[in-house]
N, C-alpha and C. Protein backbone atom coordinates (compact mmCIF):
# COMPACT_ATOMS: atom_id res chain seq x y z
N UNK A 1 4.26 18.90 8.79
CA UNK A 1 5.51 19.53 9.16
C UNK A 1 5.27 20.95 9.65
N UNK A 2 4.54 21.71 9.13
CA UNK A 2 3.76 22.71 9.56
C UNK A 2 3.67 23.22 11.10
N UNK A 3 2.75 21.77 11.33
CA UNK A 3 2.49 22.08 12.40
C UNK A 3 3.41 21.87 13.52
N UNK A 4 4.49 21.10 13.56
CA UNK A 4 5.98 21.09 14.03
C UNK A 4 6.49 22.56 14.03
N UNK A 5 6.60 23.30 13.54
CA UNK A 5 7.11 24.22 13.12
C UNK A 5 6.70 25.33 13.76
N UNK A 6 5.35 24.95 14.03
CA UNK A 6 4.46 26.39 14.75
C UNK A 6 4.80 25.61 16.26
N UNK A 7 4.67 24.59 16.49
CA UNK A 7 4.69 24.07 17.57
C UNK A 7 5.82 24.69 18.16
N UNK A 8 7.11 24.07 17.93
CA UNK A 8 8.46 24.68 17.86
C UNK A 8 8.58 25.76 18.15
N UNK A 9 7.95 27.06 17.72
CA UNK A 9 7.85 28.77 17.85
C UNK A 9 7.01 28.92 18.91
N UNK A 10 6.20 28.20 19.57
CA UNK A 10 5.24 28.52 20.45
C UNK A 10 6.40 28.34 21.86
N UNK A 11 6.63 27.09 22.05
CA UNK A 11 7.90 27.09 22.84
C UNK A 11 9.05 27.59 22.94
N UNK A 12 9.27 28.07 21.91
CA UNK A 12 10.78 29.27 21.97
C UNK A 12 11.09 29.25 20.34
N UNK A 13 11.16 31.08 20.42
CA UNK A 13 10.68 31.67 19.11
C UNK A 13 12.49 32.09 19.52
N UNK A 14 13.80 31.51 20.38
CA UNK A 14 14.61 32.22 19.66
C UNK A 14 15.38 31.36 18.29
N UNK A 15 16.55 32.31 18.48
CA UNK A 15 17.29 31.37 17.52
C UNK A 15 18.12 30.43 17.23
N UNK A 16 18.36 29.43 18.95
CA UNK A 16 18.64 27.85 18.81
C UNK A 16 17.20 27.63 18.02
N UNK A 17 16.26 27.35 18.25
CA UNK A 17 15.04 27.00 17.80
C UNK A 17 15.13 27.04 16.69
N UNK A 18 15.27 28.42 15.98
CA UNK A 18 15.09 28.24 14.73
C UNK A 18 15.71 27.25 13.51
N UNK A 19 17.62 27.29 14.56
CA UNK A 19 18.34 26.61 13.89
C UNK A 19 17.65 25.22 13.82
N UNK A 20 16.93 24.06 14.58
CA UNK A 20 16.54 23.21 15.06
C UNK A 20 15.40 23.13 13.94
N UNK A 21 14.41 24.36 13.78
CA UNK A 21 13.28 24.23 12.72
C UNK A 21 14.14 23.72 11.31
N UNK A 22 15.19 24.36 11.16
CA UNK A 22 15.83 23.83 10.01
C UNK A 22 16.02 23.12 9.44
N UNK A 23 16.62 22.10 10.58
CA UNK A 23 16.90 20.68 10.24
C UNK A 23 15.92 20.14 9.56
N UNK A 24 14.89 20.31 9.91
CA UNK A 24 13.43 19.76 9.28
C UNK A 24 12.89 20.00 8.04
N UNK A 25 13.32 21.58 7.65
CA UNK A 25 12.71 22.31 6.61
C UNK A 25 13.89 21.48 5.77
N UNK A 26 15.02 21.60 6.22
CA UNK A 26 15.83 20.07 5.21
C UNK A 26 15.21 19.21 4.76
N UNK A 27 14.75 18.56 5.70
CA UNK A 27 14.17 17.16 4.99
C UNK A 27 13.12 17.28 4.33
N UNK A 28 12.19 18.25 3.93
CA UNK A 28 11.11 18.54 3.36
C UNK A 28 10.96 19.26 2.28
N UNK A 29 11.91 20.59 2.94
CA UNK A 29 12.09 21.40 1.07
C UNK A 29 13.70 21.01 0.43
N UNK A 30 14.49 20.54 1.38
CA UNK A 30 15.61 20.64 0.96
C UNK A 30 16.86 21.17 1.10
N UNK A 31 18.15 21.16 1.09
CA UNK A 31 19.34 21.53 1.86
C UNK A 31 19.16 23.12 1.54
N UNK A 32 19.34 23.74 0.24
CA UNK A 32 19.22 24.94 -0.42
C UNK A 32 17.93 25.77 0.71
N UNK A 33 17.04 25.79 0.76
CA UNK A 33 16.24 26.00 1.15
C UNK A 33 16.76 26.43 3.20
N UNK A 34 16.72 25.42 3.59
CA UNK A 34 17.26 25.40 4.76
C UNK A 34 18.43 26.30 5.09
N UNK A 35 19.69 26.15 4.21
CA UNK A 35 20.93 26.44 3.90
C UNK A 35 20.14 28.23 4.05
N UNK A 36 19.45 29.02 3.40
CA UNK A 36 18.68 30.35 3.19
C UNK A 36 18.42 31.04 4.63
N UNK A 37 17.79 29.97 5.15
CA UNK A 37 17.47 30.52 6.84
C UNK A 37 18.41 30.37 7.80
N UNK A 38 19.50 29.30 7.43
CA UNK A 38 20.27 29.39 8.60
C UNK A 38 21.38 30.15 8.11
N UNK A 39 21.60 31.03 7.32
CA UNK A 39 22.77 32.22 7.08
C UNK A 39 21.99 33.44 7.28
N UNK A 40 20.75 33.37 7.47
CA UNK A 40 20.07 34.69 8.54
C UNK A 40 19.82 34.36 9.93
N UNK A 41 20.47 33.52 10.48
CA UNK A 41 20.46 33.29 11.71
C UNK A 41 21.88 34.28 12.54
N UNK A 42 21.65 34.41 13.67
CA UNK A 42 23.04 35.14 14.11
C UNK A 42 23.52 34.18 15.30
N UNK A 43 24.19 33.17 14.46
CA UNK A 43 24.58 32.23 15.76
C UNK A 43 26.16 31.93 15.47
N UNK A 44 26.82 33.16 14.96
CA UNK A 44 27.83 32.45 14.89
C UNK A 44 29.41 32.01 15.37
N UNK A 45 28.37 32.21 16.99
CA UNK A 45 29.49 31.65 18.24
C UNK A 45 28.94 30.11 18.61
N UNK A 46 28.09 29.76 17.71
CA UNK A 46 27.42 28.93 18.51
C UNK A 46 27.76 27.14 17.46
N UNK A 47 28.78 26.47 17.67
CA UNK A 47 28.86 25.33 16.93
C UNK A 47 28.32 24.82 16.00
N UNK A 48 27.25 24.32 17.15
CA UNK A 48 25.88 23.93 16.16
C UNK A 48 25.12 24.14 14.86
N UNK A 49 25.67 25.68 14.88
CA UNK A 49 25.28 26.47 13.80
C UNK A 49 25.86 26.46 12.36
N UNK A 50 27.64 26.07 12.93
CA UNK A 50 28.35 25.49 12.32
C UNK A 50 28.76 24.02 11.79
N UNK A 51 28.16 23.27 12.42
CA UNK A 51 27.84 21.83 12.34
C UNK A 51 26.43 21.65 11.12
N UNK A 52 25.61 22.31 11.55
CA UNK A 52 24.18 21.89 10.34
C UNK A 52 24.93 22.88 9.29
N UNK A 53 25.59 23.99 9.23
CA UNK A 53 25.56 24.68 8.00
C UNK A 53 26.78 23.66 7.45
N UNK A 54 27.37 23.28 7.94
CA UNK A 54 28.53 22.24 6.79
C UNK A 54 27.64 20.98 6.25
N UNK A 55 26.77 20.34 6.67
CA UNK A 55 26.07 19.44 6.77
C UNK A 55 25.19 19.73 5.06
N UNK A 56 24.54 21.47 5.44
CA UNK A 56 23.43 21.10 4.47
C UNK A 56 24.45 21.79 3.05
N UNK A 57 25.76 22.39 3.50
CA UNK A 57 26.65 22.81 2.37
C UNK A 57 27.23 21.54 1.64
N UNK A 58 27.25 20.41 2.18
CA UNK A 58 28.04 19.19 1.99
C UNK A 58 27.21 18.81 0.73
N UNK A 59 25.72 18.80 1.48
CA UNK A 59 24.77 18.06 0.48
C UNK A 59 24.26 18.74 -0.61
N UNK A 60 24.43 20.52 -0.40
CA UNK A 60 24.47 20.58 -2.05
C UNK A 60 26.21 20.65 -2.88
N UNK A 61 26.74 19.81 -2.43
CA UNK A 61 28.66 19.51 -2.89
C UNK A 61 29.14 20.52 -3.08
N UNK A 62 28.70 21.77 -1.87
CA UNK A 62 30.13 22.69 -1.74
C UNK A 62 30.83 22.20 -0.93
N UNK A 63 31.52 21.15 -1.29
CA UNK A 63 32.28 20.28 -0.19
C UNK A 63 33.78 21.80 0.66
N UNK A 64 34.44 22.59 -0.17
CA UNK A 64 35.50 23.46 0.41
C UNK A 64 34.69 24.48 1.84
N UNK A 65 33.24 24.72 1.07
CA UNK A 65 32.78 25.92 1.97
C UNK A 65 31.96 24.52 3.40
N UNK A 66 31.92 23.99 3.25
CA UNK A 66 31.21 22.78 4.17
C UNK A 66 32.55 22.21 5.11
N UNK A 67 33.80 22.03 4.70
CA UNK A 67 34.87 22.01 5.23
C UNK A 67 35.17 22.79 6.06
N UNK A 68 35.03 24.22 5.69
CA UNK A 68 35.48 25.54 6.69
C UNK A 68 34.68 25.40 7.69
N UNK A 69 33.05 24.75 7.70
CA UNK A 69 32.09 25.28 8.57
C UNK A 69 32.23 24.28 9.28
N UNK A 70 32.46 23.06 9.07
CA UNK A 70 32.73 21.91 10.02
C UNK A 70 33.89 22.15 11.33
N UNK A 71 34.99 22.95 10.14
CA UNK A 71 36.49 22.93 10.92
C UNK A 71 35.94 24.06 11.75
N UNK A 72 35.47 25.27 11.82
CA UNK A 72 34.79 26.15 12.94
C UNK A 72 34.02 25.31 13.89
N UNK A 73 33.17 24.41 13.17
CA UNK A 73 32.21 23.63 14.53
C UNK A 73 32.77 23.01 15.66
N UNK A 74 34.48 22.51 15.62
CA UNK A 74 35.05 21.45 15.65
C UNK A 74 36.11 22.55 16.66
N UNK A 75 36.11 23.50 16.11
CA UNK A 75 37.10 24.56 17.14
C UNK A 75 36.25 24.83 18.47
N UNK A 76 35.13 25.47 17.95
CA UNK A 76 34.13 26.04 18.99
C UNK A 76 33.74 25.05 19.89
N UNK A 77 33.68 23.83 19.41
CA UNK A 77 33.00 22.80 20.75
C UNK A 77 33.67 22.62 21.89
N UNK A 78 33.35 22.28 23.01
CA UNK A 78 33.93 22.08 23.58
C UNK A 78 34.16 20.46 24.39
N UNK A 79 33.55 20.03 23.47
CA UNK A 79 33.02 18.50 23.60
C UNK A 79 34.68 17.88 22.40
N UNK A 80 35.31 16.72 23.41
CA UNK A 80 36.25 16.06 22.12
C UNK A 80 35.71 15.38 21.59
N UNK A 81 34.69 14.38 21.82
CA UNK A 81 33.58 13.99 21.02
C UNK A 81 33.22 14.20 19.94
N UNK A 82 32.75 15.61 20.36
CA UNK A 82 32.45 15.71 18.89
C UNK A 82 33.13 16.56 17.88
N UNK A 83 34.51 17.19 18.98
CA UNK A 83 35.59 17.57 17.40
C UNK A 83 35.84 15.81 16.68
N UNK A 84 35.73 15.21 17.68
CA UNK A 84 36.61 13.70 16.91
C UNK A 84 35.64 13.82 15.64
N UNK A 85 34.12 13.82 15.74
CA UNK A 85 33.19 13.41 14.90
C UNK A 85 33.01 14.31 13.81
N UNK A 86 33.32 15.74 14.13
CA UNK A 86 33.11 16.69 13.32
C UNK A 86 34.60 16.60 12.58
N UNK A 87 35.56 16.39 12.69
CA UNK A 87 36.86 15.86 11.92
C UNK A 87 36.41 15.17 10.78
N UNK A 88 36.23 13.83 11.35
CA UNK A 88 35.73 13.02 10.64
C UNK A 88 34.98 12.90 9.34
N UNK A 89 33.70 13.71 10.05
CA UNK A 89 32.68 14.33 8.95
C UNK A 89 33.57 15.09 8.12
N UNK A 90 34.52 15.98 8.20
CA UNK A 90 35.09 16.54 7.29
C UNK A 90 35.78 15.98 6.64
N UNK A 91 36.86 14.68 6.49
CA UNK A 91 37.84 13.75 5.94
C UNK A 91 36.68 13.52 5.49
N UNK A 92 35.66 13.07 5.45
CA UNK A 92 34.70 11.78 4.20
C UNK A 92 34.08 13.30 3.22
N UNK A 93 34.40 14.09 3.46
CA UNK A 93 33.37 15.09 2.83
C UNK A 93 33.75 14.42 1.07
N UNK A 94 32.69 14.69 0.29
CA UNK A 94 32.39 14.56 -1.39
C UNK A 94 32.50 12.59 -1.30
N UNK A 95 32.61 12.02 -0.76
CA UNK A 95 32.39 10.34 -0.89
C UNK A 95 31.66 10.59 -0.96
N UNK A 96 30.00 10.69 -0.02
CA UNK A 96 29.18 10.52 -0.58
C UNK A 96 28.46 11.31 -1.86
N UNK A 97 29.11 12.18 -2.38
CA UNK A 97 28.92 12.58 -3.97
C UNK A 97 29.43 12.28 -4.79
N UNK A 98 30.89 11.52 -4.83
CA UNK A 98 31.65 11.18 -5.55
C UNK A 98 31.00 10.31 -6.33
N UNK A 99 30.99 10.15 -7.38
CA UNK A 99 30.55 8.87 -8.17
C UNK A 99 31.51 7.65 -7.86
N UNK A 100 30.98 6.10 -8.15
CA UNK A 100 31.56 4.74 -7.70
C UNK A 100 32.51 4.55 -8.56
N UNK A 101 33.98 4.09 -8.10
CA UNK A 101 34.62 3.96 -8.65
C UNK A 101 34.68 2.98 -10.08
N UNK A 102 35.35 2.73 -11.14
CA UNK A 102 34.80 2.20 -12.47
C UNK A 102 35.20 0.55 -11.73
N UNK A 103 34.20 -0.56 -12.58
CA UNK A 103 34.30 -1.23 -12.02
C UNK A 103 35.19 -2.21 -13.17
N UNK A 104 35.67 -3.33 -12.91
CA UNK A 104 36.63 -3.77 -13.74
C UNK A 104 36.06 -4.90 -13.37
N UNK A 105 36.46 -5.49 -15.59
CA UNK A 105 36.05 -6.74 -15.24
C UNK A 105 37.14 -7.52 -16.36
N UNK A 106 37.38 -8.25 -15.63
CA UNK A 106 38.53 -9.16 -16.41
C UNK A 106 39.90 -8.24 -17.25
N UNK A 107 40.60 -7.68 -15.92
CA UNK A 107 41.37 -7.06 -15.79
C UNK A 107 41.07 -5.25 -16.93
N UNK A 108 39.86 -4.90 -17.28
CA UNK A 108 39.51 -3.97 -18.49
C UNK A 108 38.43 -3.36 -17.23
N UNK A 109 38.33 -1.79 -17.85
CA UNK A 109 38.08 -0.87 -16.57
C UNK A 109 36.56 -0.92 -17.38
N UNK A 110 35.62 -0.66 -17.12
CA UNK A 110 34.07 -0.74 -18.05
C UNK A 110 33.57 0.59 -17.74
């Protein structure tokens, strides 16, 4: 991953890029982690910026502050596309943290 990373900076050291290194440092160290570098980024005319930061806020279940950053991503675009999608993403926010609903068995909740 490393070497992605340097790769990445060799071709453009600004800060779309960096946001982009992020995504990655997600999947490797983790949302928290990621979440660190992209609130020292200064992108914040820039959607995108607002789109991964709701993303990696979602996944550590600040679902309210991941809401705001979506609903900014979703203003700023200029794509309906992807306000439709970035909506969206915001209505499902905490399902996937929510725990499964209780399951019932013979009319008794378990």
């Amino acid at each position: 991953m490393r070497k992605v990373n340097v790769t990445l900076s060799i071709f453009d050291a600004g800060p779309v890029a960096a946001l982009n290194r992020t995504v990655a440092l997600a999947e490797v160290h983790g949302p928290r982690a990621a979440l660190d570098l992209v609130d020292d980024l200064d992108l914040d005319h820039h959607y995108l910026f607002h789109a991964i930061r709701g993303d990696l806020l979602a996944r550590l279940g600040r679902t309210a502050e991941a809401a705001q950053a979506l609903d900014t991503a979703a203003r700023l675009t200029g794509n309906r596309s992807e306000r439709t999608y970035l909506a969206a993403r915001r209505d499902r926010l905490g399902q996937a943290f929510a725990p499964p609903p209780a399951q019932r068995h013979n009319g008794r909740t378990r």
